[in-house]
PDB file of N, CA and C in Angstrom:
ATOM      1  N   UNK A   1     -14.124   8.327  -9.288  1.00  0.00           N
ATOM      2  CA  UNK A   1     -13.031   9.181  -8.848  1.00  0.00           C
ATOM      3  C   UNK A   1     -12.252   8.542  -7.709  1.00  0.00           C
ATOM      4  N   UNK A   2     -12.780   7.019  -7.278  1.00  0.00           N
ATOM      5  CA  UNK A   2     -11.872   6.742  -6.331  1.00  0.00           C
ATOM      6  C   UNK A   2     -10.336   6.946  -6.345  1.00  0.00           C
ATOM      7  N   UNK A   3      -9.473   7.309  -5.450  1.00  0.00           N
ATOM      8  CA  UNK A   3      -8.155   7.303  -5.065  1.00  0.00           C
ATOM      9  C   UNK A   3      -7.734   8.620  -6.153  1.00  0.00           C
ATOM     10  N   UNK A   4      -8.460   8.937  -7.149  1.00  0.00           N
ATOM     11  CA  UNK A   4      -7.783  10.057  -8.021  1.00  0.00           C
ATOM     12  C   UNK A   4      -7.644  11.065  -7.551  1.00  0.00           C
ATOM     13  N   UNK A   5      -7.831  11.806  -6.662  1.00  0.00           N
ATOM     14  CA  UNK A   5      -7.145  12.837  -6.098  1.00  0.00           C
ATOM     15  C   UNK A   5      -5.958  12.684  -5.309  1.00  0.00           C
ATOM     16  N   UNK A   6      -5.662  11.844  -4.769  1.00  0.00           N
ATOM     17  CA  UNK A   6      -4.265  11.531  -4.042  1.00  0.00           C
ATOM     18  C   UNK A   6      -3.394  11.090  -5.052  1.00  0.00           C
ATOM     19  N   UNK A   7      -3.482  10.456  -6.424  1.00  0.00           N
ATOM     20  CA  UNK A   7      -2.815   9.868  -7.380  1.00  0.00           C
ATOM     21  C   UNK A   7      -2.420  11.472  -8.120  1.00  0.00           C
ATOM     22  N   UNK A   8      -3.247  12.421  -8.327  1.00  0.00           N
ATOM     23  CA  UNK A   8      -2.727  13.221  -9.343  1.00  0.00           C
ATOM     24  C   UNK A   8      -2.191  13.867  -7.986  1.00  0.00           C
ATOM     25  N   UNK A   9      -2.414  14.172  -7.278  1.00  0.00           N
ATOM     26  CA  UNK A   9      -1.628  15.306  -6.728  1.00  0.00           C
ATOM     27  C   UNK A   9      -0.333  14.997  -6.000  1.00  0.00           C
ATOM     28  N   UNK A  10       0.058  13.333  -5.683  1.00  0.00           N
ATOM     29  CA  UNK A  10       1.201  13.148  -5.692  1.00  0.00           C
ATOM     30  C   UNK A  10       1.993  13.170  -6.822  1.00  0.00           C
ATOM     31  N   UNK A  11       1.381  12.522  -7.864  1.00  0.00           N
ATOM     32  CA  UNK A  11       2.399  12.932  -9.459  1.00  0.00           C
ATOM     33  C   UNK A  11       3.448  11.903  -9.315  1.00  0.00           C
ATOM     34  N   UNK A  12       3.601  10.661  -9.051  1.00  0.00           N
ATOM     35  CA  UNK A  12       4.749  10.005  -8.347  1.00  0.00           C
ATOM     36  C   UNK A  12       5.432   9.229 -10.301  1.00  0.00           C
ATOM     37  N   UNK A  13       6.738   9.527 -10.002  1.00  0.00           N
ATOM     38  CA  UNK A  13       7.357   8.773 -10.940  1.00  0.00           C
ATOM     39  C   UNK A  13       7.534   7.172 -10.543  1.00  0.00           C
ATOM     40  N   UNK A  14       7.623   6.480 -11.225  1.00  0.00           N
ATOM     41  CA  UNK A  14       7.777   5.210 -11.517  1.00  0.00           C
ATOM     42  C   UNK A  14       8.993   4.316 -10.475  1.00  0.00           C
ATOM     43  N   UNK A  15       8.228   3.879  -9.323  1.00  0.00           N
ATOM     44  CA  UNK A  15       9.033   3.217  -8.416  1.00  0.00           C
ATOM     45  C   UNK A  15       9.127   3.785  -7.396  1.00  0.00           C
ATOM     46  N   UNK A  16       8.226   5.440  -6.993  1.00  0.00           N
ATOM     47  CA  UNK A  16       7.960   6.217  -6.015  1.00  0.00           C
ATOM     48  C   UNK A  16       7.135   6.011  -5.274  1.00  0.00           C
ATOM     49  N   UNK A  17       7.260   5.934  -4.291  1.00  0.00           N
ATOM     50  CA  UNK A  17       5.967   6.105  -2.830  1.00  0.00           C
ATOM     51  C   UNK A  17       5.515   7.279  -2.088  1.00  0.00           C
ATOM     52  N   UNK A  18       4.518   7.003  -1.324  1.00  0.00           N
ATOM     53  CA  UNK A  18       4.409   8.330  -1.032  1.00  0.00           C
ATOM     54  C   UNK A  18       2.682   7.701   0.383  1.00  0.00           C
ATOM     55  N   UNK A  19       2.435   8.623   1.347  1.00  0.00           N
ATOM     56  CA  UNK A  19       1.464   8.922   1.928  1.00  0.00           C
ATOM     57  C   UNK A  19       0.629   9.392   1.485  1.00  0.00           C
ATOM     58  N   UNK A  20      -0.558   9.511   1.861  1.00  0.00           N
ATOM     59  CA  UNK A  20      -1.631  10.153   1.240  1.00  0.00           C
ATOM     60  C   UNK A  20      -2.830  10.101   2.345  1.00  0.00           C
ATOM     61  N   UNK A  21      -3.320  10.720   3.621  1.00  0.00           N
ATOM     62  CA  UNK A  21      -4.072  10.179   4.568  1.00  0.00           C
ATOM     63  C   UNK A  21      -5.024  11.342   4.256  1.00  0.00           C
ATOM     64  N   UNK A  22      -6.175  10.206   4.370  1.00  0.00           N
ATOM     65  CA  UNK A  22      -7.743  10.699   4.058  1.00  0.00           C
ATOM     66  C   UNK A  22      -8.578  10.717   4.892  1.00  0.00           C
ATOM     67  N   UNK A  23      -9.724  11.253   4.469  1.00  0.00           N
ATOM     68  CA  UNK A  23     -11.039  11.255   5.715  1.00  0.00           C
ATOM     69  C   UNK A  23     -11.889  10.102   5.465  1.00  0.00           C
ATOM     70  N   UNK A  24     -12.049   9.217   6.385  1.00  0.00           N
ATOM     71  CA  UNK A  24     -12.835   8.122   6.166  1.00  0.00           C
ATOM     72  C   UNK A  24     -14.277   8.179   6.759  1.00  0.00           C
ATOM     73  N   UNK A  25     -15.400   8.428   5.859  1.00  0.00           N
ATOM     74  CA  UNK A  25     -16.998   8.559   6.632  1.00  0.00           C
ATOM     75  C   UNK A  25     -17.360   6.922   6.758  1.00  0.00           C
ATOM     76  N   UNK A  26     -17.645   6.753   8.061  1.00  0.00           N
ATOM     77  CA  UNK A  26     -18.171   5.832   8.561  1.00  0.00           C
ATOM     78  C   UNK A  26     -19.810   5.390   8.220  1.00  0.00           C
ATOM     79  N   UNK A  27     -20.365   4.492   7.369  1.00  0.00           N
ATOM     80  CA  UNK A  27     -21.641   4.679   7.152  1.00  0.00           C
ATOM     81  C   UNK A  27     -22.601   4.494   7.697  1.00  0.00           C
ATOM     82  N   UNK A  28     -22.288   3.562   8.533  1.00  0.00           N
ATOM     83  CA  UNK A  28     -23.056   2.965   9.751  1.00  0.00           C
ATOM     84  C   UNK A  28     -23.532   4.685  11.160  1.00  0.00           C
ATOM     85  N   UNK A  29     -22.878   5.082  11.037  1.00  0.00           N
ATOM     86  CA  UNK A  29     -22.969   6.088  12.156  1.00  0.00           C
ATOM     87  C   UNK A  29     -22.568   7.718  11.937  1.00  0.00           C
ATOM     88  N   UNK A  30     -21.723   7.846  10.782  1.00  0.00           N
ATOM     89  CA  UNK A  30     -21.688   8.841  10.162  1.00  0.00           C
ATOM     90  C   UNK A  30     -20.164   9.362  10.386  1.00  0.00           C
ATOM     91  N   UNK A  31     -19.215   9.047  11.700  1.00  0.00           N
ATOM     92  CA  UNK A  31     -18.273   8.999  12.254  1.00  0.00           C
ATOM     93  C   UNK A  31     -17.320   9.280  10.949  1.00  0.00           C
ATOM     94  N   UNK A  32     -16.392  10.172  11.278  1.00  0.00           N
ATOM     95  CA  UNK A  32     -15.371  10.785  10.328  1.00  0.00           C
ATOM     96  C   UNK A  32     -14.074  10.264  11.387  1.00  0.00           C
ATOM     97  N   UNK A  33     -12.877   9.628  10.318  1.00  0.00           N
ATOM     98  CA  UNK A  33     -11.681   8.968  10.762  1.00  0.00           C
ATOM     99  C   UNK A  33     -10.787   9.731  10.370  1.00  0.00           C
ATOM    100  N   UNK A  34      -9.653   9.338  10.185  1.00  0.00           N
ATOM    101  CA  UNK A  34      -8.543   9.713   8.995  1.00  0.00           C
ATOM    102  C   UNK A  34      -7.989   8.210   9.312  1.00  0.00           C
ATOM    103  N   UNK A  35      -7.702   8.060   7.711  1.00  0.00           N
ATOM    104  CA  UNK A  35      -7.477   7.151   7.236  1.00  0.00           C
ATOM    105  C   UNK A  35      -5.982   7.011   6.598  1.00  0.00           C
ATOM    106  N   UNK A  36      -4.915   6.441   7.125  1.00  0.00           N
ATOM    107  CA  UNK A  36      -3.725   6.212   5.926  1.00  0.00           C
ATOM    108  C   UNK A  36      -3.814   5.560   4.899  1.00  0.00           C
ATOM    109  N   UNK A  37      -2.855   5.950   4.237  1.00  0.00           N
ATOM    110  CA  UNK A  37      -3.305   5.540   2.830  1.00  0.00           C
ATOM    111  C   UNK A  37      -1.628   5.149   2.019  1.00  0.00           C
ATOM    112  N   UNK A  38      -1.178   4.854   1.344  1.00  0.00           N
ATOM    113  CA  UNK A  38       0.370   4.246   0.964  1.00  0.00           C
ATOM    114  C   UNK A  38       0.284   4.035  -1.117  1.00  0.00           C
ATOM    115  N   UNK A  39       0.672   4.798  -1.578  1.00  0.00           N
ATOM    116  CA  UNK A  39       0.983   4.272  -2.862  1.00  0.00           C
ATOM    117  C   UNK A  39       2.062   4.288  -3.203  1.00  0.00           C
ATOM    118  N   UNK A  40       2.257   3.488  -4.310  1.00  0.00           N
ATOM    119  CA  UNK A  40       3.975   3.007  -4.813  1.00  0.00           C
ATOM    120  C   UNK A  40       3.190   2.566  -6.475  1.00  0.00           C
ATOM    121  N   UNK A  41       4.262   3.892  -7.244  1.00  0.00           N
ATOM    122  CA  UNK A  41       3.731   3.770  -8.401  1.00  0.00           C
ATOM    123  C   UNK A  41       4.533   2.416  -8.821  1.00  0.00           C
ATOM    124  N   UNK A  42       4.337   1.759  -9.527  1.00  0.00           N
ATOM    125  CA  UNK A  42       4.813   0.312 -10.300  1.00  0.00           C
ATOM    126  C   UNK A  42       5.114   0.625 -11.642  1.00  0.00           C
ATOM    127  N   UNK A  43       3.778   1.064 -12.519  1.00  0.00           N
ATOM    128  CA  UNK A  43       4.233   1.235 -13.864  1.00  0.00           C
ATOM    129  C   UNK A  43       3.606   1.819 -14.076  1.00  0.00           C
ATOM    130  N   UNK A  44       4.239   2.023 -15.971  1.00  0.00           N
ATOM    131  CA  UNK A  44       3.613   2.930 -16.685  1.00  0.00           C
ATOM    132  C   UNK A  44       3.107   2.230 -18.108  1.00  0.00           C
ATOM    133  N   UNK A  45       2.373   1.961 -18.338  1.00  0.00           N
ATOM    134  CA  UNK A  45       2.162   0.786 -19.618  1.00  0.00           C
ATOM    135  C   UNK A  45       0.795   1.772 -20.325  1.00  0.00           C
ATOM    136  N   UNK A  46       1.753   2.790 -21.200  1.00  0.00           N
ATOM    137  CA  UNK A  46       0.896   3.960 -22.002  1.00  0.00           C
ATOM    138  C   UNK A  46      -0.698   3.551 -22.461  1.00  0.00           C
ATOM    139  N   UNK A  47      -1.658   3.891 -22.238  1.00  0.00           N
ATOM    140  CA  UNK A  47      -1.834   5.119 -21.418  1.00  0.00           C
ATOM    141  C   UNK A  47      -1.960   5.243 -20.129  1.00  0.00           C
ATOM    142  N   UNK A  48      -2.369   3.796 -19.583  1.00  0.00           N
ATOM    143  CA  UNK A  48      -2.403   3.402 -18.099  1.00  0.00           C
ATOM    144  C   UNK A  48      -1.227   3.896 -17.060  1.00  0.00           C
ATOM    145  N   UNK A  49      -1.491   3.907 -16.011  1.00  0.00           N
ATOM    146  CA  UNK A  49      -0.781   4.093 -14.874  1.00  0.00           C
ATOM    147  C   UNK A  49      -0.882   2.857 -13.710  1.00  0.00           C
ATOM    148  N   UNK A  50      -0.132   2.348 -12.955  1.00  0.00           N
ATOM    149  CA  UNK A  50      -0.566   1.522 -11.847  1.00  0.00           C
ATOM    150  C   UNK A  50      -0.193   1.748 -10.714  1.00  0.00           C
ATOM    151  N   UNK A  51      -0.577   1.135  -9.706  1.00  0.00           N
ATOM    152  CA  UNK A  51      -0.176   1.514  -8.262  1.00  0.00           C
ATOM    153  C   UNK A  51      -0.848   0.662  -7.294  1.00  0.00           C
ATOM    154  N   UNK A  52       0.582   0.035  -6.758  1.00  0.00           N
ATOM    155  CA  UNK A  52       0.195  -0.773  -5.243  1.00  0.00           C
ATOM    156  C   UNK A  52      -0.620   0.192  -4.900  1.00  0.00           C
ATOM    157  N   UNK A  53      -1.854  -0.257  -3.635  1.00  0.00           N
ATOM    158  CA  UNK A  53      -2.368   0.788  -3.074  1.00  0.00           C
ATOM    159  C   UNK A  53      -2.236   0.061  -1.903  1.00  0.00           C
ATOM    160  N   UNK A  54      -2.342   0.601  -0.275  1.00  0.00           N
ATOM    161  CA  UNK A  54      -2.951   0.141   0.833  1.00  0.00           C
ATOM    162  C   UNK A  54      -3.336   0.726   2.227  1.00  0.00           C
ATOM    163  N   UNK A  55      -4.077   0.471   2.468  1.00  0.00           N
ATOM    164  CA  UNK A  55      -4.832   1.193   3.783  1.00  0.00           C
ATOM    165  C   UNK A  55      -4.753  -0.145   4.631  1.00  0.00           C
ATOM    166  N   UNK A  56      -3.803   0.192   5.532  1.00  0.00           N
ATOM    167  CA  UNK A  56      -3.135  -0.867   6.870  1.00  0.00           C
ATOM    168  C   UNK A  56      -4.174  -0.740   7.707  1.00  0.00           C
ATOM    169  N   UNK A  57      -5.248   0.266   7.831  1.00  0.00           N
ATOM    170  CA  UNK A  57      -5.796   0.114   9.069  1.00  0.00           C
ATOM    171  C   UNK A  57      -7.276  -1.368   8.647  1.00  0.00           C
ATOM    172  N   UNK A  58      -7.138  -1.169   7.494  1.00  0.00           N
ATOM    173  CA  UNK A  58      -8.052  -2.403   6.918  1.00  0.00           C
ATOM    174  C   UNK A  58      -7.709  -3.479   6.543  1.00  0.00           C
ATOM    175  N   UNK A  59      -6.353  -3.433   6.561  1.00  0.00           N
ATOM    176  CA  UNK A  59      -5.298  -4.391   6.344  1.00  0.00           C
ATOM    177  C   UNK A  59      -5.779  -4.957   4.896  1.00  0.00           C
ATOM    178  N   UNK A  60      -5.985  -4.179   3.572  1.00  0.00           N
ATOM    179  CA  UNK A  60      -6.407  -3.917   2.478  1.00  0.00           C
ATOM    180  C   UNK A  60      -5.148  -3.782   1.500  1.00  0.00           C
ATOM    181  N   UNK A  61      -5.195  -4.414   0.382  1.00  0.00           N
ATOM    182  CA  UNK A  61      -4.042  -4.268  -0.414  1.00  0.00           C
ATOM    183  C   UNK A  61      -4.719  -4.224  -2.115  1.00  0.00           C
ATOM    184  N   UNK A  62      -3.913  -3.395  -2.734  1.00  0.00           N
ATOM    185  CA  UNK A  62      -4.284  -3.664  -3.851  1.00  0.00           C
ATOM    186  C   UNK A  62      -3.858  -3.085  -5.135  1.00  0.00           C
ATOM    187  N   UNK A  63      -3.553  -3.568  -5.920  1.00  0.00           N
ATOM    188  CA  UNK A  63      -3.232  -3.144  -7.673  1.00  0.00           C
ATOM    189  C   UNK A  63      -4.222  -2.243  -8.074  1.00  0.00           C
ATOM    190  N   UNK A  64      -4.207  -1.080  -8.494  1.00  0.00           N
ATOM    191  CA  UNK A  64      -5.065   0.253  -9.176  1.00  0.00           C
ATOM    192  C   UNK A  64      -4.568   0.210  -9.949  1.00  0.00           C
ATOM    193  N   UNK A  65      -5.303   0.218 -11.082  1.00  0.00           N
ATOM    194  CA  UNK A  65      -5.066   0.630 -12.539  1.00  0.00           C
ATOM    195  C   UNK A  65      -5.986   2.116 -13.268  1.00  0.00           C
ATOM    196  N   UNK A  66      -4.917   3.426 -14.004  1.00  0.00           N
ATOM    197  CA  UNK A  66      -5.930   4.305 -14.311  1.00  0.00           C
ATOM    198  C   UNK A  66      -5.602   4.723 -15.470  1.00  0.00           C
ATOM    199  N   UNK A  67      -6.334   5.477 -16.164  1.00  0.00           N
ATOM    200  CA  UNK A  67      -6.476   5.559 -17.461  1.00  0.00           C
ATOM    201  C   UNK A  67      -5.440   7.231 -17.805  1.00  0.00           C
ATOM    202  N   UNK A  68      -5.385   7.005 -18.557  1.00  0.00           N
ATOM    203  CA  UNK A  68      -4.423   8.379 -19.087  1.00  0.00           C
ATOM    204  C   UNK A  68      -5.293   9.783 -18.848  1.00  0.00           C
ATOM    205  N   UNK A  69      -6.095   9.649 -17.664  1.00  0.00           N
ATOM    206  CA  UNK A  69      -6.588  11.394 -17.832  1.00  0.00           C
ATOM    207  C   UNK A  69      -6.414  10.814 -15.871  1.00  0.00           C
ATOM    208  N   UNK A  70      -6.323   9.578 -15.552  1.00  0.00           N
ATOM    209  CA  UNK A  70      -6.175   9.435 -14.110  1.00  0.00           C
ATOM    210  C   UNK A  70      -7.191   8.964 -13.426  1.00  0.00           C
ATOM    211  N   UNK A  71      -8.294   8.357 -14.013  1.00  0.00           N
ATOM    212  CA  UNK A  71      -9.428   7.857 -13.734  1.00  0.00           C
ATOM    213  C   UNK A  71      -9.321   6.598 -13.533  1.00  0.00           C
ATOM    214  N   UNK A  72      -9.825   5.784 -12.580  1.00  0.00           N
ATOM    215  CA  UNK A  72      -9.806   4.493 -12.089  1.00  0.00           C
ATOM    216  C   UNK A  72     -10.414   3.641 -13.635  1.00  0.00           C
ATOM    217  N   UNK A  73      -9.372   2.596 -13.664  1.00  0.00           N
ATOM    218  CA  UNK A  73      -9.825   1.964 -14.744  1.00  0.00           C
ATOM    219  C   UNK A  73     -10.416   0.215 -13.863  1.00  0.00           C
ATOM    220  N   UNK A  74      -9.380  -0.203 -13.045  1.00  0.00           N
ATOM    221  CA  UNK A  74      -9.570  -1.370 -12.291  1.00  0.00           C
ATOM    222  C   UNK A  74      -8.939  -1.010 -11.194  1.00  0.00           C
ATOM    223  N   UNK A  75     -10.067  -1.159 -10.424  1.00  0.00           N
ATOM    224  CA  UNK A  75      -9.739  -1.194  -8.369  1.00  0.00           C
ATOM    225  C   UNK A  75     -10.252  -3.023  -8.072  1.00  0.00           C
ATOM    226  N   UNK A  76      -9.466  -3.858  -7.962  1.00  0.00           N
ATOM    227  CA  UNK A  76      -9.851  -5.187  -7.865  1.00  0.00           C
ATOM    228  C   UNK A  76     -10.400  -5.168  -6.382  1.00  0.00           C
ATOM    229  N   UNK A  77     -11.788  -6.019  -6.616  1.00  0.00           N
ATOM    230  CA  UNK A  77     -12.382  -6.305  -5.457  1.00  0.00           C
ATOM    231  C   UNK A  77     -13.485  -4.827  -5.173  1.00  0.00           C
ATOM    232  N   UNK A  78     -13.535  -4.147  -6.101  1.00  0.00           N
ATOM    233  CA  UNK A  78     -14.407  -2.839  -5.507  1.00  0.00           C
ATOM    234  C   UNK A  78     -14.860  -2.640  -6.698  1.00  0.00           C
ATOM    235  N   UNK A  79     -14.166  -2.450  -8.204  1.00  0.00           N
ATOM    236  CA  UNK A  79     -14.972  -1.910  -9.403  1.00  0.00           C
ATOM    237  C   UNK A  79     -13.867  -2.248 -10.487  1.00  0.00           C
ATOM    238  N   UNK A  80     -14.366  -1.977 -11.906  1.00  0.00           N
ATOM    239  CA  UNK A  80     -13.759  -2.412 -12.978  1.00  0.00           C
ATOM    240  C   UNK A  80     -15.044  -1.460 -13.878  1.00  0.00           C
ATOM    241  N   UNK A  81     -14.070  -0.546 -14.369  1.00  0.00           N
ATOM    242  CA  UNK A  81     -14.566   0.037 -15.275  1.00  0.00           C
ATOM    243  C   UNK A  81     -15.157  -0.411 -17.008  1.00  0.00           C
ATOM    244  N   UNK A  82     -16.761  -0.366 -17.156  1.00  0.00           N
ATOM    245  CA  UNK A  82     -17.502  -1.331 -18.015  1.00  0.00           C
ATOM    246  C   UNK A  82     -17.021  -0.196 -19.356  1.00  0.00           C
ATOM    247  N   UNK A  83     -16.863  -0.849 -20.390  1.00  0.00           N
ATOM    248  CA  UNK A  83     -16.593  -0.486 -21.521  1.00  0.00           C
ATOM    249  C   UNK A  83     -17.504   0.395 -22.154  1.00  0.00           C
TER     250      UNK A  83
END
C-alpha cells in the first residue's frame, strides 16, 4: 500500500502536482515526524499510472508505477511487485 493513499485521494490528472505530507515513524526510537511529500502525475500507459515521487527532506526521488486498482506495481530502490 505504499504511497496509495495519497495517490488515490489526490486523483491528479496527467501533468498535475500536488502535496501530500505524511506521518513519518521513526524506527530507531519510535519518534513521529511529518514528512513532505510531492507528486507529479507523468502518465497514463493503461492500466498503469506513474508518478515522479519525492520527499526533499531525504533528498529521495523517484518513478512509482501502479496498477489499475492503484496499487504499487514498481517503487525503484524499495520494491517491485513479484508476479
Amino acid at each position: 500500500m505504499t504511497n496509495a493513499l495519497p495517490v488515490h485521494r489526490l486523483d491528479l490528472e496527467i501533468g498535475g502536482q500536488s502535496t501530500a505530507p505524511a506521518a513519518y515513524v521513526r524506527a530507531d526510537h519510535l519518534g513521529v515526524e511529518r514528512l513532505e511529500q510531492e507528486y507529479i502525475r507523468t502518465s497514463s500507459e493503461q492500466p498503469q499510472q506513474q508518478y515522479n515521487y519525492a520527499a526533499p527532506a531525504f533528498d529521495f526521488t523517484s518513478q512509482l508505477v501502479y496498477d489499475e486498482y492503484g496499487l504499487v506495481v514498481r517503487y525503484p530502490g524499495i520494491a517491485v511487485r513479484a508476479a
